[in-house]
C-alpha atoms as a PDB file:
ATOM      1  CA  UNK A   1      17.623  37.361 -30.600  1.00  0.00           C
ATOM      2  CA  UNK A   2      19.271  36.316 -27.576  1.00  0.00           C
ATOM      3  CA  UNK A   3      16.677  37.255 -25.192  1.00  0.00           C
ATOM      4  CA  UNK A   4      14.264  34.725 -27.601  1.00  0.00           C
ATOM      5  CA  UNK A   5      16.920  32.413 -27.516  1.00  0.00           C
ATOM      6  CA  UNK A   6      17.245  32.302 -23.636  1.00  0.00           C
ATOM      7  CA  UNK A   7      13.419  32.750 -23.613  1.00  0.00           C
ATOM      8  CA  UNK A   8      12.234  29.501 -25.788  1.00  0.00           C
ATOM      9  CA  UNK A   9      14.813  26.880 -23.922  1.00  0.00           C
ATOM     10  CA  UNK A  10      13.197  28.486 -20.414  1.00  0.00           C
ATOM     11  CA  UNK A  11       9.836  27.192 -21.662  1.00  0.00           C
ATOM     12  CA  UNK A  12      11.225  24.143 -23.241  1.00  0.00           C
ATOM     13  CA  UNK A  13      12.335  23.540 -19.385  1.00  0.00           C
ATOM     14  CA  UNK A  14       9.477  24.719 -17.695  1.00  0.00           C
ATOM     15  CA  UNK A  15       7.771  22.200 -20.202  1.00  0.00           C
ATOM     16  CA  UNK A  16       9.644  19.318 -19.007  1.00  0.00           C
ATOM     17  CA  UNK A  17       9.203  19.562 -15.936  1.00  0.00           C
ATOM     18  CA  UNK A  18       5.624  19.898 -15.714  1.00  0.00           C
ATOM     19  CA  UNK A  19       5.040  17.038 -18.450  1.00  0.00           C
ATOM     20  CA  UNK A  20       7.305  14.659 -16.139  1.00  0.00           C
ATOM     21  CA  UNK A  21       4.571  12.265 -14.936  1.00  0.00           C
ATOM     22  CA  UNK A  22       6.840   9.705 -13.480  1.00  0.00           C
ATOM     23  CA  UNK A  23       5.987   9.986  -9.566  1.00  0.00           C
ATOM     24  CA  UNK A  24       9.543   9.967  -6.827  1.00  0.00           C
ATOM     25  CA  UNK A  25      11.046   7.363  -6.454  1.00  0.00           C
ATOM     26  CA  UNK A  26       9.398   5.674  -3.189  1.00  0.00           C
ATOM     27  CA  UNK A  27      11.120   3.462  -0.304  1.00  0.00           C
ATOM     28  CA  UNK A  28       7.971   1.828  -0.698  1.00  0.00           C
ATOM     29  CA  UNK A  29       4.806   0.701  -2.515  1.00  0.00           C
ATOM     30  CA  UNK A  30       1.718   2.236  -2.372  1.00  0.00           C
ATOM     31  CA  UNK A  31      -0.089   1.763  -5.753  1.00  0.00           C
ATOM     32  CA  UNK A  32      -3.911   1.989  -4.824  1.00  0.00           C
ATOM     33  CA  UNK A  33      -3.312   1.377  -1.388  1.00  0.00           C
ATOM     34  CA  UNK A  34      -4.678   4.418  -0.030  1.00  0.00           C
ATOM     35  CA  UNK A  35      -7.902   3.977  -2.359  1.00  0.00           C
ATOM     36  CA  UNK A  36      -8.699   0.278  -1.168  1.00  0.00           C
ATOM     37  CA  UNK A  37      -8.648   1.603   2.723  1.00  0.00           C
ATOM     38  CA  UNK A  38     -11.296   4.199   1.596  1.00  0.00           C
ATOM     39  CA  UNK A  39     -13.320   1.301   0.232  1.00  0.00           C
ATOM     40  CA  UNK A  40     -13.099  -0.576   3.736  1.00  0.00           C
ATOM     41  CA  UNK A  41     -14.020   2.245   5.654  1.00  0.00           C
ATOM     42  CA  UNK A  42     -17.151   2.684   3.308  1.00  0.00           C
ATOM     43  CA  UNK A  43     -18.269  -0.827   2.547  1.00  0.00           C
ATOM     44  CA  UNK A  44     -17.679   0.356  -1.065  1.00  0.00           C
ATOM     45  CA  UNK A  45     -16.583  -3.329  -1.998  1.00  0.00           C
ATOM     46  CA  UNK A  46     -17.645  -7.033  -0.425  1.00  0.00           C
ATOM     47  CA  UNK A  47     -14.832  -8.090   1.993  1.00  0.00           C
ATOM     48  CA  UNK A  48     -14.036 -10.411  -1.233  1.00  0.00           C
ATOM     49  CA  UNK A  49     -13.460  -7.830  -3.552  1.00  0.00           C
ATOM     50  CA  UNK A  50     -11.191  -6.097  -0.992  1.00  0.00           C
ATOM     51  CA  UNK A  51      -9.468  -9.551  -0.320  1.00  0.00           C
ATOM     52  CA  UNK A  52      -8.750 -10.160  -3.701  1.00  0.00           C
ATOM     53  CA  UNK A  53      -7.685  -6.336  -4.439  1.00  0.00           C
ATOM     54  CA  UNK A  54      -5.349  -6.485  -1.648  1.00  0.00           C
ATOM     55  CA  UNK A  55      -3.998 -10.024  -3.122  1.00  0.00           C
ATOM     56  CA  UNK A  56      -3.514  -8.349  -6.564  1.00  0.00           C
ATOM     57  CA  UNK A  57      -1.395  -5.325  -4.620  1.00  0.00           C
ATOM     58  CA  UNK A  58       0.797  -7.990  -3.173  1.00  0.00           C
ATOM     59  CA  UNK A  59       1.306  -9.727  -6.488  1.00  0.00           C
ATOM     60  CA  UNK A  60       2.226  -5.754  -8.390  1.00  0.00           C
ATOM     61  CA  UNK A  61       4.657  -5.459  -5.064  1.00  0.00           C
ATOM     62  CA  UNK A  62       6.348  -8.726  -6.232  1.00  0.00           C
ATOM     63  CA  UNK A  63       6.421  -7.675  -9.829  1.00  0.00           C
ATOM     64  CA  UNK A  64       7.953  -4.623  -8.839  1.00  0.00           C
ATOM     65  CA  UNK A  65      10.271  -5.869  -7.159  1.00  0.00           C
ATOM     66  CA  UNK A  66       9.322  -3.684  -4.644  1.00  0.00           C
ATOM     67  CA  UNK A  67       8.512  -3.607  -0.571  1.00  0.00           C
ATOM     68  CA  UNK A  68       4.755  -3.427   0.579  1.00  0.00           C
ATOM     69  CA  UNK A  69       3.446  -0.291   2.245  1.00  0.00           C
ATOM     70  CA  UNK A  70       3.344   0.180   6.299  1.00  0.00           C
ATOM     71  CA  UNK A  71       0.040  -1.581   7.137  1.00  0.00           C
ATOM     72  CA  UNK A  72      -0.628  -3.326   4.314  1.00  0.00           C
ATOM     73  CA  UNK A  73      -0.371  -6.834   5.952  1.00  0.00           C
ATOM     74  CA  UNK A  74      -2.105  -5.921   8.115  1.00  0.00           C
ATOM     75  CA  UNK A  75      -4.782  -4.576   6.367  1.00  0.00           C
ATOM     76  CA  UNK A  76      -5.026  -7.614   4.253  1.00  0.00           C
ATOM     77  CA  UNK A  77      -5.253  -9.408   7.886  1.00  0.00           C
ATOM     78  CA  UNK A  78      -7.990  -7.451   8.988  1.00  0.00           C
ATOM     79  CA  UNK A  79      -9.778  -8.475   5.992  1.00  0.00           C
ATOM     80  CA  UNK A  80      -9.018 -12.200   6.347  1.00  0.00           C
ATOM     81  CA  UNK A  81     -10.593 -11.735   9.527  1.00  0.00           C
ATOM     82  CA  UNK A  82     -13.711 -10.249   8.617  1.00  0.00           C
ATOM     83  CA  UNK A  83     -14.505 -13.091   6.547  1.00  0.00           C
ATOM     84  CA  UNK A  84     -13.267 -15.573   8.962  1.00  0.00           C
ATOM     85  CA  UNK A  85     -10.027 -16.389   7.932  1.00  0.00           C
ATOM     86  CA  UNK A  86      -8.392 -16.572  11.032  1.00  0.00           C
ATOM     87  CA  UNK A  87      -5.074 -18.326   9.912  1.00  0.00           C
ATOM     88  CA  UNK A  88      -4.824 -16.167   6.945  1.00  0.00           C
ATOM     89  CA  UNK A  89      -5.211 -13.317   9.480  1.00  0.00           C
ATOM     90  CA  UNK A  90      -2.506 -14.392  11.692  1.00  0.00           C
ATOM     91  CA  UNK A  91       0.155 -15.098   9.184  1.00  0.00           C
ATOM     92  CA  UNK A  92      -0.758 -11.497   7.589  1.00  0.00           C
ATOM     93  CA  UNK A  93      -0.624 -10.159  11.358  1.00  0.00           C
ATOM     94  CA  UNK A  94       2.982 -11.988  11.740  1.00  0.00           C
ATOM     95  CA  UNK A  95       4.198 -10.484   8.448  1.00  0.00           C
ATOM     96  CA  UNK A  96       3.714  -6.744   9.224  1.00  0.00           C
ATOM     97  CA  UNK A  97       5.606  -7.053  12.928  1.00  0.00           C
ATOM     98  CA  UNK A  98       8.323  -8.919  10.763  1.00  0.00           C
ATOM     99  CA  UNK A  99       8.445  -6.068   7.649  1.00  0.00           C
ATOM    100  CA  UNK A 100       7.474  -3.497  10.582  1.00  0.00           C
ATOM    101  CA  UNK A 101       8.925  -4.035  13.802  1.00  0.00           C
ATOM    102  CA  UNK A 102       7.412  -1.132  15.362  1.00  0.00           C
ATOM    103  CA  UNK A 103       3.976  -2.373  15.008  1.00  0.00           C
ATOM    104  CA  UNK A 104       5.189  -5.531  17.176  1.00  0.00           C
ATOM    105  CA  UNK A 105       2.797  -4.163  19.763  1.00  0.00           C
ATOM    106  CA  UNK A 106      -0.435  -3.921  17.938  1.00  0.00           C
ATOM    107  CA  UNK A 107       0.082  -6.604  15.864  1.00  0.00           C
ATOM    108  CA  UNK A 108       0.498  -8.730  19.170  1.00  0.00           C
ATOM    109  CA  UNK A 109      -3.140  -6.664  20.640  1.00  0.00           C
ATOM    110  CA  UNK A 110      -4.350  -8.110  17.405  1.00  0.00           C
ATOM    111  CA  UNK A 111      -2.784 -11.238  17.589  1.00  0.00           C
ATOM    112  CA  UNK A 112      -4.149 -11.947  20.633  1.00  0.00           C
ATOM    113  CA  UNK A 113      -7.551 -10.205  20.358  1.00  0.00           C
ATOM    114  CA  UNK A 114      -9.117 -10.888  16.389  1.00  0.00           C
ATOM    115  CA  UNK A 115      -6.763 -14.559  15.995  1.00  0.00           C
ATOM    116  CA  UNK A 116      -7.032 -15.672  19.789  1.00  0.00           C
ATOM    117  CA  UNK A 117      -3.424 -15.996  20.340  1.00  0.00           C
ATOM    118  CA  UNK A 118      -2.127 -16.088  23.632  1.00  0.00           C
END
């Protein structure tokens, strides 16, 4: 009986665990993130529907009360480039070094080479 006992609350464990869908707690995040790069690197989406994907990610972030992914600005700034939106761009550019400070130096390559800052 005991060797049921100790058998059935093991499972009932094991069960838990597995059906515990909730993912870690992150420092940031990422939401689709990773899926809306794959679409820019395959044209899967117009530049627009990116744009506007990436806008909605930023809006969930505020929701969340959470803090955007590393490269997301800049992602988004990439994008506001493509389709000519060079201030967008820049201010995009400007958030990740602020969020990021390590990027300072490629978002200043950047910067200066997509926005024409000097």
């Amino acid at each position: 009986m005991k060797h049921i006992l100790t058998t059935a609350v093991a499972a009932l464990l094991l069960t838990a665990c597995a059906n515990n869908n909730q993912p870690a707690n992150s420092l940031y995040y990422w939401a689709d993130f990773n899926k809306q790069q794959y679409q820019t690197l395959n044209n899967a989406l117009t530049p627009q529907e990116q744009i506007a994907n990436m806008e909605k990610y930023f809006l969930d972030v505020q929701s969340n009360h959470a803090k955007a992914a590393p490269g997301t600005h800049a992602h988004l700034g990439m994008l506001y480039a493509k389709v000519g939106n060079l201030a967008g761009a820049k201010t995009q550019f400007k958030m990740e070094k602020q969020a990021f400070p390590e990027s300072t130096t490629y978002m200043n390559f950047l910067l200066k080479n997509v926005v024409g800052e000097k």
